[in-house]
C-alpha atoms as a PDB file:
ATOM      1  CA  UNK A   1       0.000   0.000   0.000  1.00  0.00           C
ATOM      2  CA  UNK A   2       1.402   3.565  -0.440  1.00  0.00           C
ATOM      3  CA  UNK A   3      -0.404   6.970   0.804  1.00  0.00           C
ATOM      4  CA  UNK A   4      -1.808   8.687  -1.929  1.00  0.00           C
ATOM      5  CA  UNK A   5      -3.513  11.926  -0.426  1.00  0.00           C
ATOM      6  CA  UNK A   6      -5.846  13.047   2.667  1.00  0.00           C
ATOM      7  CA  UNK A   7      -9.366  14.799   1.827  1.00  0.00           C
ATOM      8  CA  UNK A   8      -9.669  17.075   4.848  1.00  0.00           C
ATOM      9  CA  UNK A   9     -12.812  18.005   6.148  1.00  0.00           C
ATOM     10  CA  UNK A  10     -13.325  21.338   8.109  1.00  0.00           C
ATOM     11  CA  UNK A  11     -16.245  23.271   8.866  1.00  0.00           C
ATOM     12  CA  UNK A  12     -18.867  24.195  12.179  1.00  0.00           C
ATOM     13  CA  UNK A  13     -20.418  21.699  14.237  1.00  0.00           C
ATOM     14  CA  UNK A  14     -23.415  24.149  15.652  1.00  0.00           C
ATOM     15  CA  UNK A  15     -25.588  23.123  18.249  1.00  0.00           C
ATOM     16  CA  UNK A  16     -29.350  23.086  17.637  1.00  0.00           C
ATOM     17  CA  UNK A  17     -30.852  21.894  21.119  1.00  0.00           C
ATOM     18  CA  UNK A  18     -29.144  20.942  23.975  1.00  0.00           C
ATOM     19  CA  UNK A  19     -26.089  18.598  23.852  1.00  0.00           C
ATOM     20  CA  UNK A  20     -25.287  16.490  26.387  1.00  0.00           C
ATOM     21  CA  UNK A  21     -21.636  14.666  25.782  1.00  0.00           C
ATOM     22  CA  UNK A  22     -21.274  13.185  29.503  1.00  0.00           C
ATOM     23  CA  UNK A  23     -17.947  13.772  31.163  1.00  0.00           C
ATOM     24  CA  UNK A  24     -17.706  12.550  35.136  1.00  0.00           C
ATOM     25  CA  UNK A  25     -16.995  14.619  38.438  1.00  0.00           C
ATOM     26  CA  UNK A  26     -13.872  13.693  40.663  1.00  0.00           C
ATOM     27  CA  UNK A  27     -14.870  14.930  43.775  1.00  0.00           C
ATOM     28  CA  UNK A  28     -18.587  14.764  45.156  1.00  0.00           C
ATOM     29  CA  UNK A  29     -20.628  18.435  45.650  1.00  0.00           C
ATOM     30  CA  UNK A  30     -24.239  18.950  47.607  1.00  0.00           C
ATOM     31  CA  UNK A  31     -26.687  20.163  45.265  1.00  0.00           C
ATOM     32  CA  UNK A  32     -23.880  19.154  42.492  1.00  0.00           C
ATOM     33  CA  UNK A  33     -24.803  17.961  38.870  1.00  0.00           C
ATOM     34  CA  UNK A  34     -25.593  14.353  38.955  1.00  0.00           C
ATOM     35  CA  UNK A  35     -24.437  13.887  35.211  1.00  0.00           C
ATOM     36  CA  UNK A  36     -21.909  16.980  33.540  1.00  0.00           C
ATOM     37  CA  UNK A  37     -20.812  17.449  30.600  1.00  0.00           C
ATOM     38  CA  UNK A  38     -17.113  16.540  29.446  1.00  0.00           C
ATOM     39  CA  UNK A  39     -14.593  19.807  29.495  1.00  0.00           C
ATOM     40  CA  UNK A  40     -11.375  20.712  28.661  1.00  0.00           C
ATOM     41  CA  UNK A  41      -9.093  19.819  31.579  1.00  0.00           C
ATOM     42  CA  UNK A  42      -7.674  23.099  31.471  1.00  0.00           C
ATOM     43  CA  UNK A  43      -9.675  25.880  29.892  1.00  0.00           C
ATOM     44  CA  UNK A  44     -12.905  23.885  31.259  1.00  0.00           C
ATOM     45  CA  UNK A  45     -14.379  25.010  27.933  1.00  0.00           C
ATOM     46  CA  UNK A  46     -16.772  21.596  26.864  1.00  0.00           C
ATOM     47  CA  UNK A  47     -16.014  19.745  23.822  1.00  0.00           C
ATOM     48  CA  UNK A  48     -17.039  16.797  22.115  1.00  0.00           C
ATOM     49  CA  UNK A  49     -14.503  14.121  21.353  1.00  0.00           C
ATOM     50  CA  UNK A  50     -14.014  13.181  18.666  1.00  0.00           C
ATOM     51  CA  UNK A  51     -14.566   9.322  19.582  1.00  0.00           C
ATOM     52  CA  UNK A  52     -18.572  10.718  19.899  1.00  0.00           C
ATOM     53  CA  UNK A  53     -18.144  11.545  16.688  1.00  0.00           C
ATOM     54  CA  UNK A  54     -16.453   8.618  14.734  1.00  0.00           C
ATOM     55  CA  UNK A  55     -19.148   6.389  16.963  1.00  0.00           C
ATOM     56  CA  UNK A  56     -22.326   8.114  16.055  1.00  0.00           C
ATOM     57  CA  UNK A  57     -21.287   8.113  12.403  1.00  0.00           C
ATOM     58  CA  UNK A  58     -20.155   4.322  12.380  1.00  0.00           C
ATOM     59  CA  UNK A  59     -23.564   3.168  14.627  1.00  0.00           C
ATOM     60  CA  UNK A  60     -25.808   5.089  12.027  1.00  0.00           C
ATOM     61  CA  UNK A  61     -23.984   3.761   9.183  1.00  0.00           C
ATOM     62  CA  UNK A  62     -24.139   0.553  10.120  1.00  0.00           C
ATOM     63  CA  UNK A  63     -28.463   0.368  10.666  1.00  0.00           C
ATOM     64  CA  UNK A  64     -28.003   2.430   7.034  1.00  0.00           C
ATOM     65  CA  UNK A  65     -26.244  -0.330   5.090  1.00  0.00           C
ATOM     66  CA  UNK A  66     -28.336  -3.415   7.088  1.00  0.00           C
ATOM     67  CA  UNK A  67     -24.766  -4.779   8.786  1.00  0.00           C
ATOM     68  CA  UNK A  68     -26.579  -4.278  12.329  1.00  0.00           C
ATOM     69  CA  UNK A  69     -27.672  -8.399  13.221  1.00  0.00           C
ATOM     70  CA  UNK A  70     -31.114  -7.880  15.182  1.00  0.00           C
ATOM     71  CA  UNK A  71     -31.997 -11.256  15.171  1.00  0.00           C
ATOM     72  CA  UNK A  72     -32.123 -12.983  18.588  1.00  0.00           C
ATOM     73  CA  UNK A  73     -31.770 -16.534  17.565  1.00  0.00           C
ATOM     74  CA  UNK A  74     -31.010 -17.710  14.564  1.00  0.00           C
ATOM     75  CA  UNK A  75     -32.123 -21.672  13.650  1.00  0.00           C
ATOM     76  CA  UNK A  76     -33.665 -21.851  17.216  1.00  0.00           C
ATOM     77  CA  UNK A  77     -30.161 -21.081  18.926  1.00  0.00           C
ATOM     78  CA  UNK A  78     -29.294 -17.487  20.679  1.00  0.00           C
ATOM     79  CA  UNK A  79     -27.326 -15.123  18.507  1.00  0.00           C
ATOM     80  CA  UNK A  80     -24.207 -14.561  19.559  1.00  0.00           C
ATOM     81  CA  UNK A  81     -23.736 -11.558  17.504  1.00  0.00           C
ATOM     82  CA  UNK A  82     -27.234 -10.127  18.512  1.00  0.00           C
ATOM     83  CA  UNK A  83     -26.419  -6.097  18.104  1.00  0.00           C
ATOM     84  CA  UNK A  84     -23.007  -6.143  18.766  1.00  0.00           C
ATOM     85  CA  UNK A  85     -21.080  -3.594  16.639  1.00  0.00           C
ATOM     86  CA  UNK A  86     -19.606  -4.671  12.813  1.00  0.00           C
ATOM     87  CA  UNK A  87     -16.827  -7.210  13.034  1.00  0.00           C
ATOM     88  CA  UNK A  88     -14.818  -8.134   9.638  1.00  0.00           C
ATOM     89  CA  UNK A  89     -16.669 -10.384   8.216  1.00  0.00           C
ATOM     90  CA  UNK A  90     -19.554 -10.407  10.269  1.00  0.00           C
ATOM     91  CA  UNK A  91     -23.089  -9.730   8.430  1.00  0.00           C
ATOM     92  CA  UNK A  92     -22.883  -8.782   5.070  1.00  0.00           C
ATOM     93  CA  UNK A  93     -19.126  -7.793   5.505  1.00  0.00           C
ATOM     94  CA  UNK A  94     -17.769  -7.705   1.928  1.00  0.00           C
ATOM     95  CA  UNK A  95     -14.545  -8.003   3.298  1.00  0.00           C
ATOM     96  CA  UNK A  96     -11.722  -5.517   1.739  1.00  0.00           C
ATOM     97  CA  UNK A  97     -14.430  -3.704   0.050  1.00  0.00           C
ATOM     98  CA  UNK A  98     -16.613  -3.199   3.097  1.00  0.00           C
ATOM     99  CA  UNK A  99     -17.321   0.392   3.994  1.00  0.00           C
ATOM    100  CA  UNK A 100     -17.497  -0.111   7.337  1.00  0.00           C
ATOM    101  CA  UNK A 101     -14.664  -2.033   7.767  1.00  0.00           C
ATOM    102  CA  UNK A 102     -12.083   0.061   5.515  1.00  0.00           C
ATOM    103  CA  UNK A 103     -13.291   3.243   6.668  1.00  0.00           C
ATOM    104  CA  UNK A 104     -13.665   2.760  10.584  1.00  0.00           C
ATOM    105  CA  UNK A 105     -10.831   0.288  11.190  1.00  0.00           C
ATOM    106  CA  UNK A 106     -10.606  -3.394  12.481  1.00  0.00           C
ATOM    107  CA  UNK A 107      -8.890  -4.981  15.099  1.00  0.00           C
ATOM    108  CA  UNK A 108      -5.053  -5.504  14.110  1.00  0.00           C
ATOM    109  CA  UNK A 109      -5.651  -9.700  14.001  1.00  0.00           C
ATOM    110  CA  UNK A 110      -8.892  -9.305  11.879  1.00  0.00           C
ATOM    111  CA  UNK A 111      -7.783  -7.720   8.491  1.00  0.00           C
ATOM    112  CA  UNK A 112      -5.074  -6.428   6.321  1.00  0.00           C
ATOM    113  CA  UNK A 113      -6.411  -3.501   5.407  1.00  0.00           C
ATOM    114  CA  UNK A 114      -4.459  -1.489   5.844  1.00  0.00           C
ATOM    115  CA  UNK A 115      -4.335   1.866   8.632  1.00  0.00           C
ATOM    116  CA  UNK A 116      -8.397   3.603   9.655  1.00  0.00           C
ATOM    117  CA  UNK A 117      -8.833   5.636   6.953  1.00  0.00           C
ATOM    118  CA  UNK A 118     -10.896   8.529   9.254  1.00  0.00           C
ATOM    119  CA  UNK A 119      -9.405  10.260  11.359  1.00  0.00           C
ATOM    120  CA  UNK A 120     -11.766  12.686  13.637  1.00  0.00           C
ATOM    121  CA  UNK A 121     -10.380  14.823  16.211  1.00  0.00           C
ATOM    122  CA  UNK A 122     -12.128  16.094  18.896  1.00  0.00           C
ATOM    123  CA  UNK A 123     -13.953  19.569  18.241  1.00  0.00           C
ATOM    124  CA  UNK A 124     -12.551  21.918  20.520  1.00  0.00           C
ATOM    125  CA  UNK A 125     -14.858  25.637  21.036  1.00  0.00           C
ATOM    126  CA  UNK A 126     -14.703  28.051  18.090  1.00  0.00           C
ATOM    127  CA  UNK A 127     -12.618  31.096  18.607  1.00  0.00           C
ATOM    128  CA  UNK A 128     -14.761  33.322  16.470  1.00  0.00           C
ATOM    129  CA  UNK A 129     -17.763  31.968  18.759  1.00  0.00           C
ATOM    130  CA  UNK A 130     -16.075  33.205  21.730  1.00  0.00           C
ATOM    131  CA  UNK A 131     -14.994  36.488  20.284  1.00  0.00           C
ATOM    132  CA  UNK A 132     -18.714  37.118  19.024  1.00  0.00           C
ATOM    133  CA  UNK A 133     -20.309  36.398  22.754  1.00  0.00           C
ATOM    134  CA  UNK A 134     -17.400  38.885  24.153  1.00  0.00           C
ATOM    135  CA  UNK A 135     -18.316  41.427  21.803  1.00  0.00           C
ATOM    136  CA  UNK A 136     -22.330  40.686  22.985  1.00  0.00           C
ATOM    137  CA  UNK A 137     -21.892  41.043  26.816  1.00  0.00           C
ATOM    138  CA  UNK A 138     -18.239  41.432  28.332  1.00  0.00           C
ATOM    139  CA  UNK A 139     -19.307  39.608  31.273  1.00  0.00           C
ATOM    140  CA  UNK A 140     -19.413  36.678  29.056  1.00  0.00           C
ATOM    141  CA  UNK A 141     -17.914  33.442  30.835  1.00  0.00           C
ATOM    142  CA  UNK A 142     -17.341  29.550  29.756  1.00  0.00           C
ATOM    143  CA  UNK A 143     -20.079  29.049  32.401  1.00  0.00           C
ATOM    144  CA  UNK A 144     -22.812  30.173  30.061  1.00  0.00           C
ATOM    145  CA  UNK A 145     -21.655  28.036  27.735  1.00  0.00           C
ATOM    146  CA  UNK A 146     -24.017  25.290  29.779  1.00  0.00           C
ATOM    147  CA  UNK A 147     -27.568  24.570  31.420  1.00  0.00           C
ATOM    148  CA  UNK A 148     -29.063  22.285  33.842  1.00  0.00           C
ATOM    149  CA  UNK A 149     -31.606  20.423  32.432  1.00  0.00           C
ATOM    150  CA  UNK A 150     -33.686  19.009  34.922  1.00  0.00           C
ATOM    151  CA  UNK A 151     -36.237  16.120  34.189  1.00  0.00           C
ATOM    152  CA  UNK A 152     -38.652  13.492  36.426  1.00  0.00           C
ATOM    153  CA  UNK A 153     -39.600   9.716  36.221  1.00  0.00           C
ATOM    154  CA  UNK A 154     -43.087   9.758  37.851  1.00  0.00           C
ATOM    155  CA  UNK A 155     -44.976   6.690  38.879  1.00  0.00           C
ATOM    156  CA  UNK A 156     -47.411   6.115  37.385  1.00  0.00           C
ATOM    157  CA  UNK A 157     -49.815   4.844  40.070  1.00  0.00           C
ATOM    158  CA  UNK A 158     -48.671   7.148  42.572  1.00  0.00           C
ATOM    159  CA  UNK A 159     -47.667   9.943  40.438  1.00  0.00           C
ATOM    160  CA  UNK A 160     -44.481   9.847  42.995  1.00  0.00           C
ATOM    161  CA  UNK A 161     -41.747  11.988  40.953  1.00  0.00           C
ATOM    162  CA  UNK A 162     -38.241  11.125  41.279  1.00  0.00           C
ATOM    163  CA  UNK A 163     -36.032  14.171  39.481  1.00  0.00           C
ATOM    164  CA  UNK A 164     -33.155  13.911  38.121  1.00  0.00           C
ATOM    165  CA  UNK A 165     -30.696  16.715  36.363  1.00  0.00           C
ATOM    166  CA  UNK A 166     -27.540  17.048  34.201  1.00  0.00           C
ATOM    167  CA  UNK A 167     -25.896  19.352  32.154  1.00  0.00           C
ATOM    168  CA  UNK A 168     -25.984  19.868  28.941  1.00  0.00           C
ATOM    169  CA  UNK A 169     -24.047  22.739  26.062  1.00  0.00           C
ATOM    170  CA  UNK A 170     -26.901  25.721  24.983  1.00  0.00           C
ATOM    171  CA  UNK A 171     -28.269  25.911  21.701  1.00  0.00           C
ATOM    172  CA  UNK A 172     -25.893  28.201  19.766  1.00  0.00           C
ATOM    173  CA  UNK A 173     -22.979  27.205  20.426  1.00  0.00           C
ATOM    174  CA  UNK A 174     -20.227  26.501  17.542  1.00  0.00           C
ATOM    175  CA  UNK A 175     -17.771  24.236  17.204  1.00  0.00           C
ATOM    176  CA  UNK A 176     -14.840  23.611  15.200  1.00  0.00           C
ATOM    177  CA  UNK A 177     -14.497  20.451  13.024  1.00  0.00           C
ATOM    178  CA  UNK A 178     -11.860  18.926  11.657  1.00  0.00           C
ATOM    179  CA  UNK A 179     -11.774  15.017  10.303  1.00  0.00           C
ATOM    180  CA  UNK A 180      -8.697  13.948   7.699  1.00  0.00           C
ATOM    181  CA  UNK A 181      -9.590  11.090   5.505  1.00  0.00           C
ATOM    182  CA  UNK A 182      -6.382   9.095   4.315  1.00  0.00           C
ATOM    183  CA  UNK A 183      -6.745   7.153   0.500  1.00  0.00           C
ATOM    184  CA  UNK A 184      -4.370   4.645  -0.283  1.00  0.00           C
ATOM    185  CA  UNK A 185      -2.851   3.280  -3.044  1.00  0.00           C
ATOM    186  CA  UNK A 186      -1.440  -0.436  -3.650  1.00  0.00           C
ATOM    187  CA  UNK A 187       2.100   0.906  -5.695  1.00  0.00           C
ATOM    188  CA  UNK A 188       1.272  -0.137  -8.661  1.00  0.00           C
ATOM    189  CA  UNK A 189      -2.106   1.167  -9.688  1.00  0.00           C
ATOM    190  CA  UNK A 190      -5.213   3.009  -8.626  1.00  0.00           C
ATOM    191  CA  UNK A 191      -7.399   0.032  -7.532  1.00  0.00           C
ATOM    192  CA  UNK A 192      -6.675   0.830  -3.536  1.00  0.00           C
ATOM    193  CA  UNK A 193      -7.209   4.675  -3.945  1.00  0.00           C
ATOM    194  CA  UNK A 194     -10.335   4.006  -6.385  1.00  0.00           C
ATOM    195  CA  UNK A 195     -11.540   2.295  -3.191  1.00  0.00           C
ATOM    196  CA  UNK A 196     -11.119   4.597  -0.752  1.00  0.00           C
ATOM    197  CA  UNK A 197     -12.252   7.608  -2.967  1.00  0.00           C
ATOM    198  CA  UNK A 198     -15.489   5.638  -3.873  1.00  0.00           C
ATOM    199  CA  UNK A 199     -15.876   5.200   0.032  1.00  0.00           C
ATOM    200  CA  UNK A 200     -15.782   8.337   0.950  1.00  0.00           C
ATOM    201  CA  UNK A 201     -19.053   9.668  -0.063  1.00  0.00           C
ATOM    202  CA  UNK A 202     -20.055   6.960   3.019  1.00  0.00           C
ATOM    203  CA  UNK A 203     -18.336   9.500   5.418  1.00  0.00           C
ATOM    204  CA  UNK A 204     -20.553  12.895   4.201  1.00  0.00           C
ATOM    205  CA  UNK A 205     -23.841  10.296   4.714  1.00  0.00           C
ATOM    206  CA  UNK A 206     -22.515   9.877   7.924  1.00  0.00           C
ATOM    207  CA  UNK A 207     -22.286  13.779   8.902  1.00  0.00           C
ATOM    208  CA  UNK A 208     -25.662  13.903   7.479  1.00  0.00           C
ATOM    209  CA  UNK A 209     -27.330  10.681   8.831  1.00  0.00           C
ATOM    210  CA  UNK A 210     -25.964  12.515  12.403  1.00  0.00           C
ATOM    211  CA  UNK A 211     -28.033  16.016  11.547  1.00  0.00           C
ATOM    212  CA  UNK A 212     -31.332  13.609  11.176  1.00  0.00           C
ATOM    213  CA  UNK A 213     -30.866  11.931  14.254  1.00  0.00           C
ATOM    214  CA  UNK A 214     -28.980  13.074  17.342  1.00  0.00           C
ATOM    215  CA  UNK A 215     -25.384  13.091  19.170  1.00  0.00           C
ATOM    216  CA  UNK A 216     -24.325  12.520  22.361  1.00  0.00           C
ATOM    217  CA  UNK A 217     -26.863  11.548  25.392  1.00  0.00           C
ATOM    218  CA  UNK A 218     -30.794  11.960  25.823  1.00  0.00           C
ATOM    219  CA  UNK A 219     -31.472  12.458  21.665  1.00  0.00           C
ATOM    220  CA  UNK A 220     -34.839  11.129  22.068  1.00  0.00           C
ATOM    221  CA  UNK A 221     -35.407  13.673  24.981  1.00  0.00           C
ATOM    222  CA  UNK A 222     -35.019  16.133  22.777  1.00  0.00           C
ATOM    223  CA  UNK A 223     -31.204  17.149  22.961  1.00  0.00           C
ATOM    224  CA  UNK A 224     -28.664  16.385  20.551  1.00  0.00           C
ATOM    225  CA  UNK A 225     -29.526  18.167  17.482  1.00  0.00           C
ATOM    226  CA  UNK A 226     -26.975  19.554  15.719  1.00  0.00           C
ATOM    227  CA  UNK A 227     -25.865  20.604  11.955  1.00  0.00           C
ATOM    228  CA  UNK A 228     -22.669  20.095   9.825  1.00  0.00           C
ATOM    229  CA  UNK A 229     -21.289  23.094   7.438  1.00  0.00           C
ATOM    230  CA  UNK A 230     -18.262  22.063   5.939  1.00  0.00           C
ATOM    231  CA  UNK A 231     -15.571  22.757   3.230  1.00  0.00           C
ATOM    232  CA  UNK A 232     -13.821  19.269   1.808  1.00  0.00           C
ATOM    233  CA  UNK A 233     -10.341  20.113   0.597  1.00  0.00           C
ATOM    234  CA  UNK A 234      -7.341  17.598  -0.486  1.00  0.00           C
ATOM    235  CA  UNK A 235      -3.693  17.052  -0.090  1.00  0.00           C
ATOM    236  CA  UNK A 236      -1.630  15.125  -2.354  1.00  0.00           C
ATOM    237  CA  UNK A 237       1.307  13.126  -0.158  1.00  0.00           C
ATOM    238  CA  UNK A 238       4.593  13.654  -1.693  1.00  0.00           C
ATOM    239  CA  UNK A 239       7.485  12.009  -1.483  1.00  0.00           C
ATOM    240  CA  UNK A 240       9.881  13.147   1.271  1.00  0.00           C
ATOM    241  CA  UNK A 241      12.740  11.706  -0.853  1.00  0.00           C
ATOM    242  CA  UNK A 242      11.838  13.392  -4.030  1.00  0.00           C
ATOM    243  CA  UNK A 243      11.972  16.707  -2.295  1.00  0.00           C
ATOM    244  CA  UNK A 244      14.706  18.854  -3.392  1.00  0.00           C
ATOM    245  CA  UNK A 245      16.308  21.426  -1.369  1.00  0.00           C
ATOM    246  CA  UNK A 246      14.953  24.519  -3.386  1.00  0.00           C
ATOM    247  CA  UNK A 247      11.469  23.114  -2.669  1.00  0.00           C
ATOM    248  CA  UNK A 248      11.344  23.191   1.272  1.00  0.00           C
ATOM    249  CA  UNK A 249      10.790  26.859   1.494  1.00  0.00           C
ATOM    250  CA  UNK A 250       7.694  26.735  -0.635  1.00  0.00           C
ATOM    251  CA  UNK A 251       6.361  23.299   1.587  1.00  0.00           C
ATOM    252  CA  UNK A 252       6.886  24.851   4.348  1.00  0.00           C
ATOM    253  CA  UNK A 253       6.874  28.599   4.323  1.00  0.00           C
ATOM    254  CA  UNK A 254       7.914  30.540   7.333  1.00  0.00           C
ATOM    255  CA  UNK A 255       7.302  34.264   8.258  1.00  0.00           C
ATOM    256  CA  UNK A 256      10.990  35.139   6.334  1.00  0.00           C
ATOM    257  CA  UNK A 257      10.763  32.537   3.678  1.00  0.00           C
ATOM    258  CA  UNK A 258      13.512  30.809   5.115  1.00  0.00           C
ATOM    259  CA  UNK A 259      13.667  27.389   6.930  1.00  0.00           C
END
């Protein structure tokens, strides 16, 4: 195999309704939040990782392309495999042309297949976000950045209410995204990187299949909306060896021009 290119992906990840990415609390607080959200261990700005990501969009594209096994027993026995996640060549697992399977990665004993193609970081708080809220109201803070939601389970005989809150990100909010999608060649032809560009449209369904349902905790509840707008640009992979000196400058420009 031999790297070809990456399509990059960039864009806003803006929050419709409430999004609730669950983080966890190291110390115990009266009156605390039973369930926060994750945040950046320093700037305690939240973020979503980009493991949410990558999971939503391989879950959703799995019930998309029918590889999701719902059966409970199959010829009167249980199912193993009843809803676990896609394993190489598990349920209509085409092998090395599988979507799922090229695209999201397999375990290192499953598959030659070569390295994940996606790569998703996690979305970190846009600047230009932040700078518009200053702008708004100087008093501004990261802790407006959240709510409490606050929610009951009532009985219904009883109508006893047992409440329950956590935290979730406010509508609004923008976030920066930023995926890099490697395509491979195998050396001595295009087959491999024919693959992996006809594989990528699988990766904008997944962005899209996430807009029409929901990401992160409590989607049916009503949070978790959120929309995509994004730019898709490439980069062809050359050759460190074929680089001459005269070219380094222009790879890799500097403030001077010099390296």
């Amino acid at each position: 195999m031999k790297l070809k290119g990456y399509k990059n992906i960039e864009g806003i990840i803006e929050v419709v309704t409430g999004l609730h990415i669950g983080g966890s609390t190291s110390i115990i607080e009266i009156g605390g939040k039973d369930n926060p959200v994750i945040r950046h261990p320093i700037t305690k700005e939240p973020y979503i990782p980009g493991s949410s990501l990558k999971g939503k969009m391989r879950s959703l594209l799995e019930w998309q392309l029918g590889f999701v096994d719902a059966r409970q027993k199959v010829n009167g026995e249980n199912n193993k495999a009843f809803g676990d996640v896609h394993k190489y060549g598990g349920l209509k697992c085409d092998k090395e042309q599988c979507p799922i399977c090229v695209i999201f990665g397999t375990s290192a004993d499953e598959a030659g297949l070569g390295p994940t193609r996606l790569i998703i970081r996690d979305a970190m708080l846009c600047d230009e976000f932040k700078k518009e809220q200053k702008q708004k109201d100087e008093a501004w803070t990261v802790l407006d950045l959240t709510e409490d939601k606050f929610e009951n389970t009532i009985n219904r005989i009883t109508a006893r209410a047992n409440p329950r809150n956590f935290e979730r990100v406010v509508s609004g909010v923008k976030f920066r995204l930023n995926m890099s999608y490697r395509v491979f060649g195998n050396g001595t032809g295009n087959e491999g990187q024919n693959l992996d560009e006809r594989l990528f449209n699988h990766v904008i369904d997944g962005l899209k299949l996430i807009e029409k349902d929901a990401l992160g905790g409590a989607g049916s509840r009503g949070c978790g909306q959120v929309s995509f707008k994004i730019k898709v640009s490439e980069n062809n992979y050359k050759d460190v060896s074929s680089i001459t000196v005269n070219e380094i400058p222009t790879l890799f420009p500097t403030e001077t021009g010099e390296v």
